[in-house]
C-alpha atoms as a PDB file:
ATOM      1  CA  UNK A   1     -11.018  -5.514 -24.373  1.00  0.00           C
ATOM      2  CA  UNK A   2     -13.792  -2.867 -24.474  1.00  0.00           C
ATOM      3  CA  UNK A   3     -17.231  -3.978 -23.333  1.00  0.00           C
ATOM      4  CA  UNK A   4     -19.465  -4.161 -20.168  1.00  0.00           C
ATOM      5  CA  UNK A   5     -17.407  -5.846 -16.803  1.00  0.00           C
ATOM      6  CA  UNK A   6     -18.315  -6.742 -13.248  1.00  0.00           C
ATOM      7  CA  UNK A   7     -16.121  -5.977 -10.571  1.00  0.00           C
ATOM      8  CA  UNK A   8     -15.144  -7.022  -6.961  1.00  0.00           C
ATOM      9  CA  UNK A   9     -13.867  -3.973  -5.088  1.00  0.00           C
ATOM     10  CA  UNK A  10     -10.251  -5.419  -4.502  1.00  0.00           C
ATOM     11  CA  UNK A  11      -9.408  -4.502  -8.365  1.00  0.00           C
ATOM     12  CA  UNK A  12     -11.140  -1.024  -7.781  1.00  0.00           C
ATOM     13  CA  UNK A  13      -9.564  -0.359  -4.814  1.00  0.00           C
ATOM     14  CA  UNK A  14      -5.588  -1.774  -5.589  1.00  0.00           C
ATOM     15  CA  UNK A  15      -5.809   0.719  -8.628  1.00  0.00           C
ATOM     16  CA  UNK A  16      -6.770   3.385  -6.997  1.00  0.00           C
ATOM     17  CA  UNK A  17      -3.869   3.130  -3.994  1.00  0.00           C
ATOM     18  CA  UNK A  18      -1.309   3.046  -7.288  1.00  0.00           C
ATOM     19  CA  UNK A  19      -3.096   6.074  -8.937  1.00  0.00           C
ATOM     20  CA  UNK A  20      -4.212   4.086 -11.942  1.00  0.00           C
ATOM     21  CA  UNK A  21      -7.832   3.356 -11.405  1.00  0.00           C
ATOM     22  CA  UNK A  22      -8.039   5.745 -14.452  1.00  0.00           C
ATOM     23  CA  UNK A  23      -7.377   3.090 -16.967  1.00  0.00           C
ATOM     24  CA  UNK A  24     -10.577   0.964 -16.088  1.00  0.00           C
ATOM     25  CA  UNK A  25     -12.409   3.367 -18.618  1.00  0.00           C
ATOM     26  CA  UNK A  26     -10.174   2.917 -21.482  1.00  0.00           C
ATOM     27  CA  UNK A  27     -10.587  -0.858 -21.270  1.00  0.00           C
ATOM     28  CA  UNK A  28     -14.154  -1.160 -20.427  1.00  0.00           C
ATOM     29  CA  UNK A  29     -17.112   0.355 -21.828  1.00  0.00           C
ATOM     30  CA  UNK A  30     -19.348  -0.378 -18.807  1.00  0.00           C
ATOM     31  CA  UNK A  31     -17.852  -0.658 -14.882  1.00  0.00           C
ATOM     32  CA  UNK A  32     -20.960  -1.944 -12.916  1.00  0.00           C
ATOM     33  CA  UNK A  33     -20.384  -3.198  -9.177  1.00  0.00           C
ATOM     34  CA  UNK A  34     -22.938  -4.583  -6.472  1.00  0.00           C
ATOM     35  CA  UNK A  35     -24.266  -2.487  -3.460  1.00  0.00           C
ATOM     36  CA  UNK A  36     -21.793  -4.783  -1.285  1.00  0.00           C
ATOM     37  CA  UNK A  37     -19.080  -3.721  -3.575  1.00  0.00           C
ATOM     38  CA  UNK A  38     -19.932   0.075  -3.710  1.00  0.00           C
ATOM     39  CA  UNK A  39     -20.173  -0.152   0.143  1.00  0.00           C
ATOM     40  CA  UNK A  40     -16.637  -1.550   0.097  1.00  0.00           C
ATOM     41  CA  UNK A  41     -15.217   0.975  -1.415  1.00  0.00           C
ATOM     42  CA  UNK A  42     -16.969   3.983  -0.360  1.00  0.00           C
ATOM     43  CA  UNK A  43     -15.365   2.966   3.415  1.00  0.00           C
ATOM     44  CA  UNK A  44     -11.794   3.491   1.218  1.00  0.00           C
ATOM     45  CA  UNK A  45     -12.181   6.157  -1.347  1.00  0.00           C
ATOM     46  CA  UNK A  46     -14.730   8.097  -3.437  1.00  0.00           C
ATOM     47  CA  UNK A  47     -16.887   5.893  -6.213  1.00  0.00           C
ATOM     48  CA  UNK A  48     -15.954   7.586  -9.729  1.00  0.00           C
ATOM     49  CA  UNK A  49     -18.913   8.550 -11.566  1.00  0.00           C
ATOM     50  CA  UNK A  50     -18.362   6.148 -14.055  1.00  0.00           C
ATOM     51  CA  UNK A  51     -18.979   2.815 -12.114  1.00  0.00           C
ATOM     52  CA  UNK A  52     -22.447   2.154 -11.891  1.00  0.00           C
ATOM     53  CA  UNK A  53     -23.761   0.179  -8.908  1.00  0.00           C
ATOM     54  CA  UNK A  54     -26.839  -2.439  -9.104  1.00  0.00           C
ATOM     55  CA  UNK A  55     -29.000  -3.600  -6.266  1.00  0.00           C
ATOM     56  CA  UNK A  56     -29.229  -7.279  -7.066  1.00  0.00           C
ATOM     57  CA  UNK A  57     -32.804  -8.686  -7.786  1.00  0.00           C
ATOM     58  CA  UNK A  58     -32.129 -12.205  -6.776  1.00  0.00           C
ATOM     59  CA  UNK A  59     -30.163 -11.282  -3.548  1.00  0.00           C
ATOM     60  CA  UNK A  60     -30.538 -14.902  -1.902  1.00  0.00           C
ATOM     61  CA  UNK A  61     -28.131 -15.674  -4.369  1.00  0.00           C
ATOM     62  CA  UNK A  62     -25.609 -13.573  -2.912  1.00  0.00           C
ATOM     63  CA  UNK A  63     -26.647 -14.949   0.646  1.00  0.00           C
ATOM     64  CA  UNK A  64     -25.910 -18.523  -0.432  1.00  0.00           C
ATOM     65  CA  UNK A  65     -22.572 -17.641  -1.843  1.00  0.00           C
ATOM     66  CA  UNK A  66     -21.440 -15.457   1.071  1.00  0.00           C
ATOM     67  CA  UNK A  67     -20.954 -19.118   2.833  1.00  0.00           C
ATOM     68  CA  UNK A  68     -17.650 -19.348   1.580  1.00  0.00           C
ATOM     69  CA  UNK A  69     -16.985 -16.054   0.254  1.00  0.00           C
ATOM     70  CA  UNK A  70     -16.445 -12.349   1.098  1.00  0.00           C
ATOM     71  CA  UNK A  71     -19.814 -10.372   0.461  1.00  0.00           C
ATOM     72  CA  UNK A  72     -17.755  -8.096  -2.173  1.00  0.00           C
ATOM     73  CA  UNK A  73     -16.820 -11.342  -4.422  1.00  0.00           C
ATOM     74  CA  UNK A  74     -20.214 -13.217  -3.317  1.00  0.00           C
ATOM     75  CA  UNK A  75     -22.432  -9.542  -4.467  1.00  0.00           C
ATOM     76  CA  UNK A  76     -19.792  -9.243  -7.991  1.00  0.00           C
ATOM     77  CA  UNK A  77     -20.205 -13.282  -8.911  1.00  0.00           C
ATOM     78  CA  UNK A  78     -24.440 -12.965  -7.851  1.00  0.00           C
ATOM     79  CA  UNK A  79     -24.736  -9.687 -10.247  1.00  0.00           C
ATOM     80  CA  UNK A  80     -22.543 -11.326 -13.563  1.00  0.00           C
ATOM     81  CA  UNK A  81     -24.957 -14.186 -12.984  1.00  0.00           C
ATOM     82  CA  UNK A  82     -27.811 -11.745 -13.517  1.00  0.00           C
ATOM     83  CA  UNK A  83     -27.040  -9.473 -16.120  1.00  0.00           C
ATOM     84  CA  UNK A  84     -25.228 -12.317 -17.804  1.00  0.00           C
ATOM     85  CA  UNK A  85     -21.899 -10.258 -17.710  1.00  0.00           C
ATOM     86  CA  UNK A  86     -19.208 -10.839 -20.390  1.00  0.00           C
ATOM     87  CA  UNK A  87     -16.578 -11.155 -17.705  1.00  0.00           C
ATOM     88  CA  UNK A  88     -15.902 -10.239 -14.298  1.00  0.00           C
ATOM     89  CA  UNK A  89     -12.481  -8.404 -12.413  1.00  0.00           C
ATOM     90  CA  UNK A  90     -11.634 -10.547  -9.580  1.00  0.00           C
ATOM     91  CA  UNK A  91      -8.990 -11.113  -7.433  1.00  0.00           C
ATOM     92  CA  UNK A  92      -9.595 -13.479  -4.402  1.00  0.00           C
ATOM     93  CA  UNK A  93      -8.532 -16.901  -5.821  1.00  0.00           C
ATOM     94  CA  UNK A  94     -11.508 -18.828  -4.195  1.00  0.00           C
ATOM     95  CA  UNK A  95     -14.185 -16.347  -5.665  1.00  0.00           C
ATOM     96  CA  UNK A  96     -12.165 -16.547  -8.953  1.00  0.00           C
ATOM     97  CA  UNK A  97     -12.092 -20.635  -8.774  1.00  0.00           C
ATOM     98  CA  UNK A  98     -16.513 -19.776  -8.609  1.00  0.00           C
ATOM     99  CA  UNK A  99     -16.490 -17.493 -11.278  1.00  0.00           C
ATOM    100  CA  UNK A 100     -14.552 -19.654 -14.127  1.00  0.00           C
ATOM    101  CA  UNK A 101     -16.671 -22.984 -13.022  1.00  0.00           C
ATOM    102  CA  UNK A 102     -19.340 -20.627 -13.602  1.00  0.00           C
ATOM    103  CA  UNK A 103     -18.396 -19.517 -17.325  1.00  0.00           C
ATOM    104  CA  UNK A 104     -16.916 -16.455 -16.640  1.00  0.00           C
ATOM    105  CA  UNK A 105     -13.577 -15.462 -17.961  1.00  0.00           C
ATOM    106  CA  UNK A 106     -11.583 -13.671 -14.840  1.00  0.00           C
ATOM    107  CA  UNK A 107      -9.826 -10.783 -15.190  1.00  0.00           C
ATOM    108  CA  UNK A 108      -7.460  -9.669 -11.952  1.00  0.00           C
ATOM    109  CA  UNK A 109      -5.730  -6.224 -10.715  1.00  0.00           C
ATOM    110  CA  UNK A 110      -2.519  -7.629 -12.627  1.00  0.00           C
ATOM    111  CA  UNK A 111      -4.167  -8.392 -15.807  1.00  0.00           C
ATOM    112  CA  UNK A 112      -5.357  -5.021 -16.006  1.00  0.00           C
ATOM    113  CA  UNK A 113      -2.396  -3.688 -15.902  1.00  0.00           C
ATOM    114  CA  UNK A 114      -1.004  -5.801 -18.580  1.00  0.00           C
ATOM    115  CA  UNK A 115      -3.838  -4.761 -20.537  1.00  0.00           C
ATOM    116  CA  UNK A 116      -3.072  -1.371 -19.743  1.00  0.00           C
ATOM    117  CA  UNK A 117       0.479  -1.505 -20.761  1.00  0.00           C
ATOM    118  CA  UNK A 118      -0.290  -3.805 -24.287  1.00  0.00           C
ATOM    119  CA  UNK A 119      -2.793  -0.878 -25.083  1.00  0.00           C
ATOM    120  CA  UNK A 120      -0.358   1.645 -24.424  1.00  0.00           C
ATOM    121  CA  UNK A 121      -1.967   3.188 -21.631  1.00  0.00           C
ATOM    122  CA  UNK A 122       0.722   2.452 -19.767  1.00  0.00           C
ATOM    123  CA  UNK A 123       4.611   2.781 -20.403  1.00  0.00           C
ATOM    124  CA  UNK A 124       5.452   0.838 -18.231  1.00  0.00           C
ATOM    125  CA  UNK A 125       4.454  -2.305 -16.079  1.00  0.00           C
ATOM    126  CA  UNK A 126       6.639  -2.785 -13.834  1.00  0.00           C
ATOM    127  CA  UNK A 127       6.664   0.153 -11.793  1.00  0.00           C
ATOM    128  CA  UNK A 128       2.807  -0.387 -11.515  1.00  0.00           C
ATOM    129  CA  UNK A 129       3.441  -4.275 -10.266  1.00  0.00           C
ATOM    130  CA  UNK A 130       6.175  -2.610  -7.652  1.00  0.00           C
ATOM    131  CA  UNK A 131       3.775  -0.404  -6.125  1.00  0.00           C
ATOM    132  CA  UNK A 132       1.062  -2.722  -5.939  1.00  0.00           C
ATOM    133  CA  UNK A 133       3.597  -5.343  -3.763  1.00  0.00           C
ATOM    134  CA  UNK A 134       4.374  -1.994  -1.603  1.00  0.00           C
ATOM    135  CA  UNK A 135       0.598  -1.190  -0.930  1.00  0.00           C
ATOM    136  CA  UNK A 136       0.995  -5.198   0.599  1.00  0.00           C
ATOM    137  CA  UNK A 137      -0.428  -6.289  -2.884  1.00  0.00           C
ATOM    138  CA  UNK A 138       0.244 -10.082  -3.333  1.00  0.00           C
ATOM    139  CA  UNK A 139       1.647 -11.093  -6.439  1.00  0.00           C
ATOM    140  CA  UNK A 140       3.260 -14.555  -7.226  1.00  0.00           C
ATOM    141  CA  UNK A 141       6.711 -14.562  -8.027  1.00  0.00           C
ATOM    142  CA  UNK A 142       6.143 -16.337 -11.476  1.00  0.00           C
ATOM    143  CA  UNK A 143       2.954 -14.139 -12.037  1.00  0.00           C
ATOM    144  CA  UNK A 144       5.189 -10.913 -11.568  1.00  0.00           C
ATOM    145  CA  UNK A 145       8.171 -12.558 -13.842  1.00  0.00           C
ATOM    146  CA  UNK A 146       5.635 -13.571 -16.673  1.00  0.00           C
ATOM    147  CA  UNK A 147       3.624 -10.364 -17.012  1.00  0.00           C
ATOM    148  CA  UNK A 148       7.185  -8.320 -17.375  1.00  0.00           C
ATOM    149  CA  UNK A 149       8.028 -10.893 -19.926  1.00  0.00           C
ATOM    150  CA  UNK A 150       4.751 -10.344 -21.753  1.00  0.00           C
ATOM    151  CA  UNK A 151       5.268  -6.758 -21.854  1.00  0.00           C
ATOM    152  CA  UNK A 152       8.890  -7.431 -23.291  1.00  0.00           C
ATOM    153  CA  UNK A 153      10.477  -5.794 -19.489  1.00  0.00           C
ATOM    154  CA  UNK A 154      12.396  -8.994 -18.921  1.00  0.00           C
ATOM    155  CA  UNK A 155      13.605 -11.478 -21.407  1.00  0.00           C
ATOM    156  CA  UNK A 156      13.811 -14.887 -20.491  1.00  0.00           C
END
């Protein structure tokens, strides 16, 4: 999964409240994030040095899209438009509805944690997927079931 990736801050941020914001370097090559985004999370916790931020050059674009989205998700979806990102870590289900009509495959908090766990960064998922529903983290019920079963935790 290693290349360049755009993120929202609620990906950033969920990972960091479980302690495993750590991974996002051993399945990316490149973290970049919008001013909006590093705003976000600066209000939450401290921006690791290997995230780099971008000031948008075509900021209307943003604008326009903060009309039905967050300006986290609207700054993420604006900046993989410009720098024609290979995919982009969302969670918000409207901004990730955007991002796939736009091209993009979508990667959420969940999914990098399954990542995490197929790569062996992880030994297991579960407690990771437990701790994100504690920190008020929603995950669907067959979302939670099928991830464990990916990861061989649950067998059907």
């Amino acid at each position: 999964m290693s290349q360049s990736v755009v993120s929202n801050a609620s990906p950033l941020i969920a990972l960091h409240q479980i302690g495993q914001l750590e991974i996002l370097p051993h399945l990316f090559d490149l973290i970049q994030i919008p001013t909006a985004v590093a705003q976000e999370i600066n209000s939450v916790q401290p921006l690791p040095s290997w995230i780099q931020v971008h000031r948008l050059n075509q900021p209307i674009g943003a604008r326009i899209l903060q009309a039905s989205l967050g300006a986290g998700e609207s700054g993420a979806i604006a900046l993989a438009l410009e720098l024609e990102a290979p995919r982009i870590l969302l969670d918000d289900r409207p901004a990730r509805r955007l991002a796939q009509a736009l091209g993009f495959p979508i990667i959420g908090t969940v999914g990098l944690l399954s990542a995490a766990k197929k790569r062996g960064l992880l030994k297991e998922l579960r407690p990771s997927l437990n701790a994100l529903k504690e920190h008020h983290f929603y995950i669907a019920d067959h979302l939670y079931e099928m991830s464990l079963r990916d990861a061989g935790e649950i067998s059907d």
